[in-house]
PDB file of N, CA and C in Angstrom:
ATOM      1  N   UNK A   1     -73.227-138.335-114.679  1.00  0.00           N
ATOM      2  CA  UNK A   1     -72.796-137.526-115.809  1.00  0.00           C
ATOM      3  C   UNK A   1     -72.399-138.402-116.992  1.00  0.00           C
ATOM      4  N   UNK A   2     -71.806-139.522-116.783  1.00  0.00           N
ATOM      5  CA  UNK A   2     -71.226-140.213-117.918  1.00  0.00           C
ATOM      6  C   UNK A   2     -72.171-141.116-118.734  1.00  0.00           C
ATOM      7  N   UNK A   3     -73.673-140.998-117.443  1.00  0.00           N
ATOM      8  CA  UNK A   3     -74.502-141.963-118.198  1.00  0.00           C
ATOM      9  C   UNK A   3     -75.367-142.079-119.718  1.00  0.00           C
ATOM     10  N   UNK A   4     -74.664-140.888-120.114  1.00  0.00           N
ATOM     11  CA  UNK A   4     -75.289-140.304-121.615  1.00  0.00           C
ATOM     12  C   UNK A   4     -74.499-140.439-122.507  1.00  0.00           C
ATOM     13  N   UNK A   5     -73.097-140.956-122.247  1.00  0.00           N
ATOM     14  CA  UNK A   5     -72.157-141.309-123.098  1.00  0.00           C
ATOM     15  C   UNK A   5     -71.842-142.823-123.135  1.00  0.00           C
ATOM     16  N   UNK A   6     -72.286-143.511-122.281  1.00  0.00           N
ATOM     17  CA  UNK A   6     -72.160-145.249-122.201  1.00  0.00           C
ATOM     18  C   UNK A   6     -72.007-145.757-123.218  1.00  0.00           C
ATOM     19  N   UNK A   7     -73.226-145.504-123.640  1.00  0.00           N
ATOM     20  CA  UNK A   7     -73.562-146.284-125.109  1.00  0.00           C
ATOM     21  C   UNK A   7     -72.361-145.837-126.352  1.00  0.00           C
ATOM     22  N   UNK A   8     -71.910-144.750-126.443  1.00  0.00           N
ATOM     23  CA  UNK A   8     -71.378-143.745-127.411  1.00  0.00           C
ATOM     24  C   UNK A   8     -69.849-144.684-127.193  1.00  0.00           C
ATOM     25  N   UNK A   9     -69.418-145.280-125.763  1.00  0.00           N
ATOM     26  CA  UNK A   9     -67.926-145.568-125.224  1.00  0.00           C
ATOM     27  C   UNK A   9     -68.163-146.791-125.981  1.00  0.00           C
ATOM     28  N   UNK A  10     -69.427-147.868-125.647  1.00  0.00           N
ATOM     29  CA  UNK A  10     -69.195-148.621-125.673  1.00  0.00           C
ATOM     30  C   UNK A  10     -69.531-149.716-127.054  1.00  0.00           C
ATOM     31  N   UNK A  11     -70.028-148.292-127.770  1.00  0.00           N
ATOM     32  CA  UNK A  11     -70.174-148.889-129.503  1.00  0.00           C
ATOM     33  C   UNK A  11     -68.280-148.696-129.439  1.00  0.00           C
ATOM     34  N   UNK A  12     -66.942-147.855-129.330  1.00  0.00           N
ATOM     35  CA  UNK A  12     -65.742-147.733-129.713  1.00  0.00           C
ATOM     36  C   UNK A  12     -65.310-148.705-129.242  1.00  0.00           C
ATOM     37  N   UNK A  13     -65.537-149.395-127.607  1.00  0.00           N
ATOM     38  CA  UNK A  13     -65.103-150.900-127.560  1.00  0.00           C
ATOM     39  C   UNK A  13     -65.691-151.812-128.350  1.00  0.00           C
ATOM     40  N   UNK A  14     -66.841-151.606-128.716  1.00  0.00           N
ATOM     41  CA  UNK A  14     -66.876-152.431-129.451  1.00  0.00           C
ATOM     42  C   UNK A  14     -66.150-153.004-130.492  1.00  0.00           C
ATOM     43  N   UNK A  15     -65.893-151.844-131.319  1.00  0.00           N
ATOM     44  CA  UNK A  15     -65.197-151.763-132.669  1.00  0.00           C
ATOM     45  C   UNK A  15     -63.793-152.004-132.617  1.00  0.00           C
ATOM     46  N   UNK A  16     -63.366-151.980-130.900  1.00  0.00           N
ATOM     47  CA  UNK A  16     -62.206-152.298-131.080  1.00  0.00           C
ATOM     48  C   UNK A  16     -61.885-153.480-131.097  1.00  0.00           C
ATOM     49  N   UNK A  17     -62.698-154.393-130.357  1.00  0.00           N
ATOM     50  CA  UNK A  17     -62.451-155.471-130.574  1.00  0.00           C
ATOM     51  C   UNK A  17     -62.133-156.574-131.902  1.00  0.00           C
ATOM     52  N   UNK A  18     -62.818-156.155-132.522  1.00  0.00           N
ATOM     53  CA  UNK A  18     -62.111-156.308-134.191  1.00  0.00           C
ATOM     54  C   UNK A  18     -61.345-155.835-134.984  1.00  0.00           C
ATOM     55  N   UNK A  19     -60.425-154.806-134.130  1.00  0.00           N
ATOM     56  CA  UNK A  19     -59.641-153.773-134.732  1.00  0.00           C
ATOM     57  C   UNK A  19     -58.005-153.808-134.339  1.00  0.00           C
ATOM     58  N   UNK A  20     -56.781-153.844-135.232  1.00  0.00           N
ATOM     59  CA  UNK A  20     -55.894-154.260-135.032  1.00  0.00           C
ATOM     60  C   UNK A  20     -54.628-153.778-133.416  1.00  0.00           C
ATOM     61  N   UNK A  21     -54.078-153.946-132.755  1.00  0.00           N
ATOM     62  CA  UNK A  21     -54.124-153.727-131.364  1.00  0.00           C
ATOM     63  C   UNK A  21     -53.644-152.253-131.608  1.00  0.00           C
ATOM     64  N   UNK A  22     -52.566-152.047-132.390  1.00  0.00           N
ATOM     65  CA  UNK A  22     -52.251-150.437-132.908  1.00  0.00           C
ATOM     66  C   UNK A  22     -53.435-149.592-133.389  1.00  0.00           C
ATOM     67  N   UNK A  23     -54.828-150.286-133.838  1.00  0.00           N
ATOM     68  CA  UNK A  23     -55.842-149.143-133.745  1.00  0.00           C
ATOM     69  C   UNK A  23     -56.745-148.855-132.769  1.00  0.00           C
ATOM     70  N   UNK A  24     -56.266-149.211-132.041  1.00  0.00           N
ATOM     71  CA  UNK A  24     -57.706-149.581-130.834  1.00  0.00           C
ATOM     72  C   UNK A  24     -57.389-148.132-130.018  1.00  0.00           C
ATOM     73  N   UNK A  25     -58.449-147.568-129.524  1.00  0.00           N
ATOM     74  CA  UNK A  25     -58.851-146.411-128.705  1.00  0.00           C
ATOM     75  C   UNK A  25     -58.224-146.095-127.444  1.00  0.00           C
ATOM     76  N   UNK A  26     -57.223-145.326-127.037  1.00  0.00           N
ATOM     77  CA  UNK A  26     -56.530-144.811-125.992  1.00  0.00           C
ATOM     78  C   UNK A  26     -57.712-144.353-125.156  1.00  0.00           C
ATOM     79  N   UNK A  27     -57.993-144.316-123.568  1.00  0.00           N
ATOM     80  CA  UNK A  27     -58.672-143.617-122.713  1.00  0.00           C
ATOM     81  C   UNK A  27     -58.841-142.296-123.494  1.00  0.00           C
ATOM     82  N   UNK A  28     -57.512-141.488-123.506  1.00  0.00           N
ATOM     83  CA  UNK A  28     -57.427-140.083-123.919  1.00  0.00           C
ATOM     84  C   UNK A  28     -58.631-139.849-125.105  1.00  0.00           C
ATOM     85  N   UNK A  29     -58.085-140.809-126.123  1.00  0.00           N
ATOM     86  CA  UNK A  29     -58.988-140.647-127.192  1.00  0.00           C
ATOM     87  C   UNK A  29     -60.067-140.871-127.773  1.00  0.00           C
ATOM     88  N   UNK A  30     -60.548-141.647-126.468  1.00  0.00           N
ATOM     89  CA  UNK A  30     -62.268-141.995-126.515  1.00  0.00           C
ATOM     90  C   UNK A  30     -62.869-140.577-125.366  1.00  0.00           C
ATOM     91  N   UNK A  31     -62.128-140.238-124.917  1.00  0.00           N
ATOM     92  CA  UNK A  31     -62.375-138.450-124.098  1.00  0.00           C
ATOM     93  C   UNK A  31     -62.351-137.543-125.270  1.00  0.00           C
ATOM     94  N   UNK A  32     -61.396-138.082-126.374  1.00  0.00           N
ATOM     95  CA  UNK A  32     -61.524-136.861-126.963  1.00  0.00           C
ATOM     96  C   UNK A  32     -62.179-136.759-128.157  1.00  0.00           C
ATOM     97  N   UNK A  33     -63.055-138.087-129.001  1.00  0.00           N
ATOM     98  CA  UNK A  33     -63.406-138.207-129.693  1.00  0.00           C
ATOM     99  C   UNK A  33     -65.287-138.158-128.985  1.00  0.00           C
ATOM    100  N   UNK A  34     -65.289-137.946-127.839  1.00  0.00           N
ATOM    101  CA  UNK A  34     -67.049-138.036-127.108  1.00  0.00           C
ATOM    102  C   UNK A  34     -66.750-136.409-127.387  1.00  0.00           C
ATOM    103  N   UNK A  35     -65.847-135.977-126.963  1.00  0.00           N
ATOM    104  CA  UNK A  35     -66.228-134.597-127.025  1.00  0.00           C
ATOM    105  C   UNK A  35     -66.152-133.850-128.770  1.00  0.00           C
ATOM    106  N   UNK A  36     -65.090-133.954-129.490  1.00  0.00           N
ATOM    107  CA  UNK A  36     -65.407-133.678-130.938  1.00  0.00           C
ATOM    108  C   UNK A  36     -66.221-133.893-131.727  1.00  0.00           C
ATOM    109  N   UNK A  37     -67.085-135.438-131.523  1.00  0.00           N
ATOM    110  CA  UNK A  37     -67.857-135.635-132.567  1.00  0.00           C
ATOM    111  C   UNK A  37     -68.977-135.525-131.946  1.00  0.00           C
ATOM    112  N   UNK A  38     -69.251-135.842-130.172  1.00  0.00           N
ATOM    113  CA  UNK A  38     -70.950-135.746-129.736  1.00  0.00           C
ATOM    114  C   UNK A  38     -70.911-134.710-128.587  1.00  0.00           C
ATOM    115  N   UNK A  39     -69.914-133.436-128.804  1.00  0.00           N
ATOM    116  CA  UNK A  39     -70.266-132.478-127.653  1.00  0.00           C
ATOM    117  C   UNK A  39     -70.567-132.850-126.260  1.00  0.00           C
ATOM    118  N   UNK A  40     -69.652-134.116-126.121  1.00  0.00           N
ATOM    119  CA  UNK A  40     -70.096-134.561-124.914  1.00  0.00           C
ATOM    120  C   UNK A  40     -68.511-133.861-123.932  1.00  0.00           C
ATOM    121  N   UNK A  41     -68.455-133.854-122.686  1.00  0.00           N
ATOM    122  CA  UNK A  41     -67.600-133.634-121.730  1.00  0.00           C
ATOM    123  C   UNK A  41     -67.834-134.450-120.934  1.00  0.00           C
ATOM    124  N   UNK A  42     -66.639-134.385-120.262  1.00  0.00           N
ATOM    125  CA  UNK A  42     -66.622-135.505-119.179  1.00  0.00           C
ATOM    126  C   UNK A  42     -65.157-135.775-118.712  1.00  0.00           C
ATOM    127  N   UNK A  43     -64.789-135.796-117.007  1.00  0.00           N
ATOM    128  CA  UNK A  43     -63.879-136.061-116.755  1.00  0.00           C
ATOM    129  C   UNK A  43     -62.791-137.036-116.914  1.00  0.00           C
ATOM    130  N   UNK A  44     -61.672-136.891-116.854  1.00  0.00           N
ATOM    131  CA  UNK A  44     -60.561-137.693-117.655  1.00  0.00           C
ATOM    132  C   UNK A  44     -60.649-139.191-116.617  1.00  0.00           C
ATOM    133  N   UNK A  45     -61.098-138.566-114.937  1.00  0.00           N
ATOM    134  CA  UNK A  45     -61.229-139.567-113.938  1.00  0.00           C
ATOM    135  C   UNK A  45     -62.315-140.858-113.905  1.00  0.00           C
ATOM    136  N   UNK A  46     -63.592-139.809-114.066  1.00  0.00           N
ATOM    137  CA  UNK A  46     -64.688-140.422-114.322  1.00  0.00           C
ATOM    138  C   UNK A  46     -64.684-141.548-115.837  1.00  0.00           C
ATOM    139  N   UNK A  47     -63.949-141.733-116.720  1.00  0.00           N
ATOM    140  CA  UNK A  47     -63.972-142.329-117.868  1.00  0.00           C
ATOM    141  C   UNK A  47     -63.245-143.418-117.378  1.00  0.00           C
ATOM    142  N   UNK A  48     -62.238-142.984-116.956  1.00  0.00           N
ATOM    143  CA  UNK A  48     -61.087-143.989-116.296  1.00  0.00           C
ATOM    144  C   UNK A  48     -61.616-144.965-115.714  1.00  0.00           C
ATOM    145  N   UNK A  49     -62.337-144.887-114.448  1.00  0.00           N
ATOM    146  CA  UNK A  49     -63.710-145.173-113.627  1.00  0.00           C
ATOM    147  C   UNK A  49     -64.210-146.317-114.399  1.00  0.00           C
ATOM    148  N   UNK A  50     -64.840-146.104-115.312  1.00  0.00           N
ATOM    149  CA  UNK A  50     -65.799-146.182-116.318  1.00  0.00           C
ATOM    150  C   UNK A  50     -65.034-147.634-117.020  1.00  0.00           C
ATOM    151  N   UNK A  51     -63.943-147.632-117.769  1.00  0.00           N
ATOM    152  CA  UNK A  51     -62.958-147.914-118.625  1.00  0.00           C
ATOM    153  C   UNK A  51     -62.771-148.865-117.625  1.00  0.00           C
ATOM    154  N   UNK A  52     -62.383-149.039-115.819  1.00  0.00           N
ATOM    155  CA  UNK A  52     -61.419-150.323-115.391  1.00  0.00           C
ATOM    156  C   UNK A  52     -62.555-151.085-115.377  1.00  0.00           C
ATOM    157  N   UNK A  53     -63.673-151.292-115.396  1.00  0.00           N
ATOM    158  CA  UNK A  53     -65.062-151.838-114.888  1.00  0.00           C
ATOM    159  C   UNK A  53     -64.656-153.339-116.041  1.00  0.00           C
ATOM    160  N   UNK A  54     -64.183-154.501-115.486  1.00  0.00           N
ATOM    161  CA  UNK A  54     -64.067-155.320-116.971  1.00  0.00           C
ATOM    162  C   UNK A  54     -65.014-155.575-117.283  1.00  0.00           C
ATOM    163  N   UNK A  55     -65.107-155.902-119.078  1.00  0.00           N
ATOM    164  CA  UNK A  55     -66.323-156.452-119.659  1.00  0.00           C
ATOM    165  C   UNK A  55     -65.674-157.172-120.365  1.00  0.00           C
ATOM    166  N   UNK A  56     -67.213-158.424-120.790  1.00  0.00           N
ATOM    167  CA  UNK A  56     -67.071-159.519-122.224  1.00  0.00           C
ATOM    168  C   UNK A  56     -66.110-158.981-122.985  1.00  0.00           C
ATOM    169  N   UNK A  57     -65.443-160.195-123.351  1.00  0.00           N
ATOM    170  CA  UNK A  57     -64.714-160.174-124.565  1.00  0.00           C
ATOM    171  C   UNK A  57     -65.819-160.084-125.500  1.00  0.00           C
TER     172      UNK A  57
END
């Protein structure tokens, strides 16, 4: 289910990484910004999931 949003999560990490630590993307609000701006859904668990997986700095 989440595999249609990967890309969508992982352009916002991206951006966070250059972004000051007070702007950077809460779990909650990368759930809630897939669903406002790309009609996407998806569980709060499954993101979580998703989210501990570490990646590149």
């Amino acid at each position: 289910m989440l595999d249609q949003g990967k890309g969508w999560i992982d352009e916002m990490l991206q951006a966070d990484l250059t972004a000051s630590p007070k702007q950077r993307h809460t779990n909650k609000r990368i759930m809630d910004r897939l669903r406002d701006e790309y009609g996407f859904s998806v569980a709060y668990s499954t993101l979580n999931d998703y989210l501990r997986v570490p990646r590149p700095q």
